[in-house]
N, C-alpha and C. Protein backbone atom coordinates (compact mmCIF):
# COMPACT_ATOMS: atom_id res chain seq x y z
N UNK A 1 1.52 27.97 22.88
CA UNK A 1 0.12 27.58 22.86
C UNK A 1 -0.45 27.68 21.45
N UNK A 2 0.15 29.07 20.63
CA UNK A 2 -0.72 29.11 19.47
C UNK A 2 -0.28 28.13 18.69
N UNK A 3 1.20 27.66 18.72
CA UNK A 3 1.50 26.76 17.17
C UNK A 3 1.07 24.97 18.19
N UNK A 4 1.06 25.09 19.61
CA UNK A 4 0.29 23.76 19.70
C UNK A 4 -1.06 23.46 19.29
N UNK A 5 -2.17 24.36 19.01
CA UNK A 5 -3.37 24.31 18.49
C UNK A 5 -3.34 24.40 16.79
N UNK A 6 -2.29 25.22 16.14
CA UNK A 6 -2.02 24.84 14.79
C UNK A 6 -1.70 23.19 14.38
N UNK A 7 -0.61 22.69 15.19
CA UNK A 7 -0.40 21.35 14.89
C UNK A 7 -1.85 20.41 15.10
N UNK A 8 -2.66 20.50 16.22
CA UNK A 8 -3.72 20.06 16.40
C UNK A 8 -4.79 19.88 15.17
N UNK A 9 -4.91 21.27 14.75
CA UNK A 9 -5.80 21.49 13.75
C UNK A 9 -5.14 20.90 12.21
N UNK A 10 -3.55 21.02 12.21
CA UNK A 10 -2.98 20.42 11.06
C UNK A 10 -3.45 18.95 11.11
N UNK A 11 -3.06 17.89 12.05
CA UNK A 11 -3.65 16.69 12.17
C UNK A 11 -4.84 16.53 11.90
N UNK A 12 -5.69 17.20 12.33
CA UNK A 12 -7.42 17.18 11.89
C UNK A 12 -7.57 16.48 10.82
N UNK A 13 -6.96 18.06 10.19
CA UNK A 13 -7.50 18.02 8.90
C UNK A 13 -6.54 17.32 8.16
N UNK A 14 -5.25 16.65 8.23
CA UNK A 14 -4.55 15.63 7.05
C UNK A 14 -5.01 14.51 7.35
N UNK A 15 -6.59 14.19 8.67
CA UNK A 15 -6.84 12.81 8.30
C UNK A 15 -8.08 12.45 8.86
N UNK A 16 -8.81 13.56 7.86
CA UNK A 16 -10.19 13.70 7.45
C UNK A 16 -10.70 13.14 6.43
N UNK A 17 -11.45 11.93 6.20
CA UNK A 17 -11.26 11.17 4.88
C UNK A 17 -12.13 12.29 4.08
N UNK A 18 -11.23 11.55 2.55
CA UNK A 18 -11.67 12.52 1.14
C UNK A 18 -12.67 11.88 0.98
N UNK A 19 -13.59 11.69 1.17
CA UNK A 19 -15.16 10.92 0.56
C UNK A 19 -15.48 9.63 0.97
N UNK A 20 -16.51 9.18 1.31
CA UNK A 20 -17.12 7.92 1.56
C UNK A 20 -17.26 6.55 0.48
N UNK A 21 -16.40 5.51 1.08
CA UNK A 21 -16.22 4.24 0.02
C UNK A 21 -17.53 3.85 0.54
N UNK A 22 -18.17 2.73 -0.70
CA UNK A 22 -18.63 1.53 0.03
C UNK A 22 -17.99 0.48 0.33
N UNK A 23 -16.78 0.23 -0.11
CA UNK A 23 -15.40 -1.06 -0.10
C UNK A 23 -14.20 -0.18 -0.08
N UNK A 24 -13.68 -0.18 0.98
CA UNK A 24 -11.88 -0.26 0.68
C UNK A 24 -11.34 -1.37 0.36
N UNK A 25 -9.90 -1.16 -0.75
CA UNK A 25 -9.57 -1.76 -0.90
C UNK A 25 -9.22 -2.84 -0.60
N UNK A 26 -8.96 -4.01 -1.32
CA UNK A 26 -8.54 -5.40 -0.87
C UNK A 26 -6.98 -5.34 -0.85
N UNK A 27 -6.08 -4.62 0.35
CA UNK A 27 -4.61 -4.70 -0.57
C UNK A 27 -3.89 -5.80 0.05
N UNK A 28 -3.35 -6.00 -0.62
CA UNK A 28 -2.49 -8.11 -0.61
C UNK A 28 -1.37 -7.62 0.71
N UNK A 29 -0.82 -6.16 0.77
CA UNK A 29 0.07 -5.86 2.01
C UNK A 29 1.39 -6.39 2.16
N UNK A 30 1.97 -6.67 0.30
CA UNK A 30 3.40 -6.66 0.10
C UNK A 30 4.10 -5.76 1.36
N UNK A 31 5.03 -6.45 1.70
CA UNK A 31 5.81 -5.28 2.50
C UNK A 31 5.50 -4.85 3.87
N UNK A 32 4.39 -5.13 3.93
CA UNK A 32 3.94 -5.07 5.49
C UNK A 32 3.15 -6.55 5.86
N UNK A 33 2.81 -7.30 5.23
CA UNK A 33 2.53 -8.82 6.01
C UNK A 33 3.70 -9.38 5.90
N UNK A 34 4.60 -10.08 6.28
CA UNK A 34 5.60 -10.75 6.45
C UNK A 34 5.65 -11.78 4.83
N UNK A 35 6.46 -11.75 4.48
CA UNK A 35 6.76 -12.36 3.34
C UNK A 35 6.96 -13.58 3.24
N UNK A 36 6.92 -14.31 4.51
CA UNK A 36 6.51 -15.85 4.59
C UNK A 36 5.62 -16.06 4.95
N UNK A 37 4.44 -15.55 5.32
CA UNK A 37 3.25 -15.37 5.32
C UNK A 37 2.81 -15.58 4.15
N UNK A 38 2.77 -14.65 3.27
CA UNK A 38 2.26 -14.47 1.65
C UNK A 38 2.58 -15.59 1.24
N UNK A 39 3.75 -16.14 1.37
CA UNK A 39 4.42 -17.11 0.76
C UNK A 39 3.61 -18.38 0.70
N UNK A 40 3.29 -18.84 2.17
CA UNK A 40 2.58 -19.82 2.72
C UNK A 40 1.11 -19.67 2.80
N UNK A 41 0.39 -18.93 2.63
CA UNK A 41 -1.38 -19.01 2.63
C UNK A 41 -1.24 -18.96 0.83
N UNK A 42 -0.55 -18.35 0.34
CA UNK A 42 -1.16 -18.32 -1.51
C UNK A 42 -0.09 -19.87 -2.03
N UNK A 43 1.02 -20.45 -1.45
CA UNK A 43 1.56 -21.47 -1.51
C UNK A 43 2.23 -21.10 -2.87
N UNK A 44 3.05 -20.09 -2.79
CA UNK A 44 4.04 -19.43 -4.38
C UNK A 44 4.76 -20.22 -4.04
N UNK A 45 5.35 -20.53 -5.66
CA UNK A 45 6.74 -21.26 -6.04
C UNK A 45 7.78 -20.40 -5.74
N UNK A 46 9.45 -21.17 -5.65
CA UNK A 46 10.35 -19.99 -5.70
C UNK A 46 10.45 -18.82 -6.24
N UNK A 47 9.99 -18.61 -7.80
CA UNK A 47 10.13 -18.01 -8.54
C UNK A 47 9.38 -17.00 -7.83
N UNK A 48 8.61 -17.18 -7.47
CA UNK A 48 6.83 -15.99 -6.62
C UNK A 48 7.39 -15.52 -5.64
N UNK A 49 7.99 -16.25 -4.91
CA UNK A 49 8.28 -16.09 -3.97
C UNK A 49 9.82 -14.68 -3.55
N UNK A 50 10.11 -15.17 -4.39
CA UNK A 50 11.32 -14.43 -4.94
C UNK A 50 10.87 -12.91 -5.33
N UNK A 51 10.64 -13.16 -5.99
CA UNK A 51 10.24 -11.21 -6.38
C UNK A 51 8.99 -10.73 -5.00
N UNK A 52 8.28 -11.81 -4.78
CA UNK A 52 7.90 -11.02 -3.40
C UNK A 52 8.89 -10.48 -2.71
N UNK A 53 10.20 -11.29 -1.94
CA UNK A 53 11.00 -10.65 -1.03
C UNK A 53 11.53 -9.65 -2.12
N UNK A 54 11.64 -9.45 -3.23
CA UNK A 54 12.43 -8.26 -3.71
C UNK A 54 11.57 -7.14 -3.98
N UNK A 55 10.33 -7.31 -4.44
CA UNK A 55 9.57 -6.09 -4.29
C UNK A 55 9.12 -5.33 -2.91
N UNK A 56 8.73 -6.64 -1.81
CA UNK A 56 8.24 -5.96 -0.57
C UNK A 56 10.01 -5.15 -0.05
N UNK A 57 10.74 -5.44 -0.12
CA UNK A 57 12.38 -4.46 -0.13
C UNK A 57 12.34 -3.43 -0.55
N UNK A 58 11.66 -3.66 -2.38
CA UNK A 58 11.75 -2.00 -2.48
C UNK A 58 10.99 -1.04 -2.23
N UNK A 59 9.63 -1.94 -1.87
CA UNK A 59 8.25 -1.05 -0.88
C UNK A 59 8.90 -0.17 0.11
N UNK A 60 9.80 -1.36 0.98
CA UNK A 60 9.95 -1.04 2.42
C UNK A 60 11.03 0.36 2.05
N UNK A 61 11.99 0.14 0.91
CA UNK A 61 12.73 1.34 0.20
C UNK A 61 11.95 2.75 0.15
N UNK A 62 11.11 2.35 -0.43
CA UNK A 62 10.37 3.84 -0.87
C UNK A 62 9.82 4.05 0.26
N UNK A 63 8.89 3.41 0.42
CA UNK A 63 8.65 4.18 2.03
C UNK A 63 9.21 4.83 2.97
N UNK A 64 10.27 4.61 3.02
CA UNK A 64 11.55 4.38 4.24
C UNK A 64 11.76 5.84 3.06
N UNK A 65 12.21 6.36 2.13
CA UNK A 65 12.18 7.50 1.44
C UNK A 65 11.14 8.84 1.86
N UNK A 66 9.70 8.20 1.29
CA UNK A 66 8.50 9.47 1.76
C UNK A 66 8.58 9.86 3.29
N UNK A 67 8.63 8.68 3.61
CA UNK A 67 8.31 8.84 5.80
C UNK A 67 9.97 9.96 6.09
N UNK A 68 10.71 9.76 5.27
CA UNK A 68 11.69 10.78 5.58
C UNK A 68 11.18 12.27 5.01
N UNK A 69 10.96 12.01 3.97
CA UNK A 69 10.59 13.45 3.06
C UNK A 69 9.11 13.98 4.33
N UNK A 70 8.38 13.00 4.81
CA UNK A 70 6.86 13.94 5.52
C UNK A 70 7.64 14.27 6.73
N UNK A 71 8.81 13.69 7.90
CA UNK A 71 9.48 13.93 8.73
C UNK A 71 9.76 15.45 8.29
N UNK A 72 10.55 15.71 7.13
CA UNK A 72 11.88 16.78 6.87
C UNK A 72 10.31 18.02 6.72
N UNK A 73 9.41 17.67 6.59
CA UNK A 73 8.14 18.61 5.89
C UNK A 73 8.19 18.82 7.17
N UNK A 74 7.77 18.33 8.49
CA UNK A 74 7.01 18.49 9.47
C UNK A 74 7.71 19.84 10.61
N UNK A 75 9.29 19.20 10.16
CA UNK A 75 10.32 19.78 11.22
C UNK A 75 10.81 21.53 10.39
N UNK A 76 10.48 21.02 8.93
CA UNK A 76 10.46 22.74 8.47
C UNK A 76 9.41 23.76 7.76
N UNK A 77 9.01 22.62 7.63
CA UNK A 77 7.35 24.08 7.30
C UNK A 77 7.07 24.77 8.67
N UNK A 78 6.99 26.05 7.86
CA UNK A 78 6.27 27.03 8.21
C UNK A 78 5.05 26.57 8.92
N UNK A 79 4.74 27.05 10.28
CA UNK A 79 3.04 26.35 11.07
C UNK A 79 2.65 27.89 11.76
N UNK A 80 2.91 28.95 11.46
CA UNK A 80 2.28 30.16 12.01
C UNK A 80 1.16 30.96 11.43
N UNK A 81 0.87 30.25 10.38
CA UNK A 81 -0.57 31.04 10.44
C UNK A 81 -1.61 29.80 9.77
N UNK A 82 -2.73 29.89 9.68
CA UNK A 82 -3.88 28.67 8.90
C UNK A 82 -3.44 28.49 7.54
N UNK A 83 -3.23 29.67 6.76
CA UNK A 83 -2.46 29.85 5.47
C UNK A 83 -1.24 28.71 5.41
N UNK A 84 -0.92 28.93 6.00
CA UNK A 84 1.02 28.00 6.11
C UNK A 84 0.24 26.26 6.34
N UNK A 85 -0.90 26.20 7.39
CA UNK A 85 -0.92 25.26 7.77
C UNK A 85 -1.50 24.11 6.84
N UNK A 86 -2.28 25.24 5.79
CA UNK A 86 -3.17 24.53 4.50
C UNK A 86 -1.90 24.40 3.72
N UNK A 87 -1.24 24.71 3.44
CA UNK A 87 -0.21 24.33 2.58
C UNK A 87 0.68 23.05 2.85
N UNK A 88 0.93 23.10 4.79
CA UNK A 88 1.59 21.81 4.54
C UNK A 88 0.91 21.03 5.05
N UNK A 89 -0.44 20.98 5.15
CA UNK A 89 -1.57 19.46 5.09
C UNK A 89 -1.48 19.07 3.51
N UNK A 90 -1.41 20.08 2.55
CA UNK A 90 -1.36 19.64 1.25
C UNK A 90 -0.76 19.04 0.73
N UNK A 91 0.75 19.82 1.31
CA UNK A 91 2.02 18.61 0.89
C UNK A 91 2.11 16.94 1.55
N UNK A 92 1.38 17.18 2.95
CA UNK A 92 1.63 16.22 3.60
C UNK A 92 0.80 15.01 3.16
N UNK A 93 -0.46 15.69 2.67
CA UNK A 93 -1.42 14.24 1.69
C UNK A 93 -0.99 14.04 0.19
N UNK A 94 -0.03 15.22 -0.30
CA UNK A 94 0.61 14.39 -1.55
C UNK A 94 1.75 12.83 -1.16
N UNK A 95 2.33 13.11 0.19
CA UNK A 95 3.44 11.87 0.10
C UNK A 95 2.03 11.07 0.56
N UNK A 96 1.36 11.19 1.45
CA UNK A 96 0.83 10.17 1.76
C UNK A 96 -0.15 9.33 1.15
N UNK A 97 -0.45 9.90 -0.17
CA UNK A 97 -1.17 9.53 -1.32
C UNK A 97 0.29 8.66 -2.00
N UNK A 98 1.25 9.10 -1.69
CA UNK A 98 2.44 8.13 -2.79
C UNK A 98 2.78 6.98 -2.23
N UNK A 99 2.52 7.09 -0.81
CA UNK A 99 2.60 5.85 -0.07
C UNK A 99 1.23 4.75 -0.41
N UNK A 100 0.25 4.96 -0.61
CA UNK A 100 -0.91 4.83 -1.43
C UNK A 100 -0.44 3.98 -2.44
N UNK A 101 -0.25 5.29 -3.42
CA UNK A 101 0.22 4.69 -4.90
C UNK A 101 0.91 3.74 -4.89
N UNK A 102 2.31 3.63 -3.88
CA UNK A 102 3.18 2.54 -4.21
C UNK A 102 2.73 1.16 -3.90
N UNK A 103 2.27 1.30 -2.85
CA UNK A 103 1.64 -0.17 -2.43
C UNK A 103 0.50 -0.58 -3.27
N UNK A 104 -0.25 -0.03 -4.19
CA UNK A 104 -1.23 -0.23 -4.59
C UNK A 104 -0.09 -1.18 -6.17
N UNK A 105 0.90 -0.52 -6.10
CA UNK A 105 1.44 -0.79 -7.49
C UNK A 105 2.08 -2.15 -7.06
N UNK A 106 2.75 -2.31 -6.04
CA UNK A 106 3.82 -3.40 -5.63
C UNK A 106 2.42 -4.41 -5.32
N UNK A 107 1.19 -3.97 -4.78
CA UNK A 107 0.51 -5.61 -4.79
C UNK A 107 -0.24 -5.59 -5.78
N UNK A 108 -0.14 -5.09 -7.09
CA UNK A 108 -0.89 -5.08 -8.34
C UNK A 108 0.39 -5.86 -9.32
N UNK A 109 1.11 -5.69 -9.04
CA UNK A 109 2.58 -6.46 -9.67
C UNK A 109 2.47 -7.47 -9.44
N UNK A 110 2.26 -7.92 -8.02
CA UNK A 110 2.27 -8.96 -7.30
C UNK A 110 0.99 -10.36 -7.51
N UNK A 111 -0.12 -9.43 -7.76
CA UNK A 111 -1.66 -10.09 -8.01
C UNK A 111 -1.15 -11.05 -9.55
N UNK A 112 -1.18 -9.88 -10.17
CA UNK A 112 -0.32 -10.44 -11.70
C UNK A 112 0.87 -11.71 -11.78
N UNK A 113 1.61 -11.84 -10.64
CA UNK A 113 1.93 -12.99 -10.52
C UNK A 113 1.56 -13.94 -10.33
N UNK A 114 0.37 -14.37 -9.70
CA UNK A 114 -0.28 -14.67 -8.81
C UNK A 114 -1.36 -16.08 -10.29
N UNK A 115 -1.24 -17.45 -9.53
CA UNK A 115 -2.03 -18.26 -10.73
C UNK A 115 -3.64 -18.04 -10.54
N UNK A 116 -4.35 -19.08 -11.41
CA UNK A 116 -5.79 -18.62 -11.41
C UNK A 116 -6.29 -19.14 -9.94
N UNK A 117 -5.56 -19.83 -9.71
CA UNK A 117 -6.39 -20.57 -8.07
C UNK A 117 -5.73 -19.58 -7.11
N UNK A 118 -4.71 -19.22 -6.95
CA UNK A 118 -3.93 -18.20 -5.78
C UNK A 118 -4.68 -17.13 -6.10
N UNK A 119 -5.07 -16.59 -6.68
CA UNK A 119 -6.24 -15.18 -7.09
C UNK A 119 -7.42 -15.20 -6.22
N UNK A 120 -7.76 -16.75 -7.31
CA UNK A 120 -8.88 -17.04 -6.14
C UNK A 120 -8.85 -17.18 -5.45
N UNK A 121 -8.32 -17.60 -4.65
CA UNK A 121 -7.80 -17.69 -2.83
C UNK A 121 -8.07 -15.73 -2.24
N UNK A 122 -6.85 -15.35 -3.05
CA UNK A 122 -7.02 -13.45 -3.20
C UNK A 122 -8.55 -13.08 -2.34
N UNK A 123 -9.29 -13.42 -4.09
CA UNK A 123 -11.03 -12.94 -4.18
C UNK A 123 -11.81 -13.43 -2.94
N UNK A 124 -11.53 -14.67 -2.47
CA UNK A 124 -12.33 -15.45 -1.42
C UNK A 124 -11.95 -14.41 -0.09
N UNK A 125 -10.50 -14.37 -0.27
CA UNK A 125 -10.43 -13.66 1.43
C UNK A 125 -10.86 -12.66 1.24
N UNK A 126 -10.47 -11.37 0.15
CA UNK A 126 -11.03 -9.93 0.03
C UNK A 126 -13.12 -10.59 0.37
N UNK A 127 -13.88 -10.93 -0.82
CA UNK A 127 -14.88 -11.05 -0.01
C UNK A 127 -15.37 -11.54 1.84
N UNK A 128 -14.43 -12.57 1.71
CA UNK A 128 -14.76 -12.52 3.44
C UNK A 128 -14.61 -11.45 4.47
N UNK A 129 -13.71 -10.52 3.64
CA UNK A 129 -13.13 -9.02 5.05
C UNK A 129 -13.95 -8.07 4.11
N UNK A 130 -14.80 -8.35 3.18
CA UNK A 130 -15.83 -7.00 3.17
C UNK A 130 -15.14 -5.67 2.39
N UNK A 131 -13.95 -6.16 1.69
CA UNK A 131 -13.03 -5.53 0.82
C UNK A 131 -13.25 -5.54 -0.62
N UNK A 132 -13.17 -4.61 -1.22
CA UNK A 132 -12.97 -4.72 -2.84
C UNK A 132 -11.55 -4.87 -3.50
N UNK A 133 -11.58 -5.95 -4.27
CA UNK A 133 -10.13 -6.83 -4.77
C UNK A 133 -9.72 -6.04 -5.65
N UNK A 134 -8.66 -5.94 -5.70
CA UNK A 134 -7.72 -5.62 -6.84
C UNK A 134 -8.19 -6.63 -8.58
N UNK A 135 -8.86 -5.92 -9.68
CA UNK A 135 -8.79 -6.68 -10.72
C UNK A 135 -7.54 -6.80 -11.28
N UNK A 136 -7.09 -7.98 -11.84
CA UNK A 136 -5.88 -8.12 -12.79
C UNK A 136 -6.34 -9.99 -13.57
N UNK A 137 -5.40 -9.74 -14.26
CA UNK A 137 -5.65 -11.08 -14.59
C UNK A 137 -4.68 -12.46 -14.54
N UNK A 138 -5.09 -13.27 -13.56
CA UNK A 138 -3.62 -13.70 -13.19
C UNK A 138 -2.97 -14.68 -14.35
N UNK A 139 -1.91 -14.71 -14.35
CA UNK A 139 -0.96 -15.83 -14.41
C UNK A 139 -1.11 -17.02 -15.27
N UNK A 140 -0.66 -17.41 -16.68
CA UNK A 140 -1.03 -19.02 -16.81
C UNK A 140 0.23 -19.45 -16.75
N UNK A 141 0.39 -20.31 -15.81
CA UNK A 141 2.14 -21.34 -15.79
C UNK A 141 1.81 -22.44 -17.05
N UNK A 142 2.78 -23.09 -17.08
CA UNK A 142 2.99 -23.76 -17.98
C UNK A 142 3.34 -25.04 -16.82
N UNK A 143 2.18 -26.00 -17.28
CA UNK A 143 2.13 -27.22 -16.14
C UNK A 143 3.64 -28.11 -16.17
N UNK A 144 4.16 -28.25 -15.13
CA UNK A 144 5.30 -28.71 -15.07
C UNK A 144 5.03 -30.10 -15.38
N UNK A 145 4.29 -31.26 -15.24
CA UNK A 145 4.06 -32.55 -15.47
C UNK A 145 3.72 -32.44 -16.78
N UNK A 146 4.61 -33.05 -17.60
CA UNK A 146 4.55 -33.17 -19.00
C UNK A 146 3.62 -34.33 -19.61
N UNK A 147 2.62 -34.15 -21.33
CA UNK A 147 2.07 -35.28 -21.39
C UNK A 147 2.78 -36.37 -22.09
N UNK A 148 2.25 -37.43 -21.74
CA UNK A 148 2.90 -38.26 -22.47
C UNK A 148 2.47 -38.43 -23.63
């Protein structure tokens, strides 16, 4: 009974938000929207397209890493006293802050690929869902139709 009300209270509190946004982020969701998805609403060339499937891989990599490391936390920390329990809510919002970080990095890589009209496409949907966009500055290709 006592360490089922510890786990209780551990959950609480690892997902109690840290402070009030007025916008969450706008994140593009490498790695978790399907990669022919992305592909097809921003309309990337091979080249775009390409390091999408290789970055959302190594998203799905690292992740597939932390979600093991917060597993291996869960099954061996210490949960017998409030003391123990503050310690591994602490550890447990450092991975889950890296899961954070990474995705924030893999669709900030990704934005940067991204031309001046596919951005804008970006900016249009983040304003329609009430999100704040990722700034970067996208992309100038080099127009494939040559002048004469």
């Amino acid at each position: 009974m006592k360490k089922g009300l510890f786990g209780f209270i551990f959950m609480f509190l690892a997902f109690i938000p840290q402070g009030i946004h007025a916008q969450e982020d706008c994140i593009l969701g490498v790695g978790i929207t399907p990669d022919s998805t992305l592909v097809r609403v921003f309309q990337l060339n091979g080249e775009q397209a390409e390091k999408i499937r290789n970055w959302s891989a190594e998203l799905k990599y690292r992740n597939e890493l932390l979600t093991n490391e917060a597993d291996n936390l869960l099954k061996r920390h210490p949960q017998n006293s409030p003391a123990e329990l503050v310690v591994l809510a602490e550890k447990y919002k450092a991975i889950s802050d890296s899961l954070v970080t990474i995705q924030r990095m893999i669709d900030m890589r990704t934005l940067k690929l991204l031309n001046g009209k596919q951005y804008g496409l970006y900016l249009e949907l983040c304003e329609k869902a009430f999100r704040q966009p990722y700034r970067v500055i996208p992309m100038k290709y080099q127009d494939s139709i040559s002048e004469k």
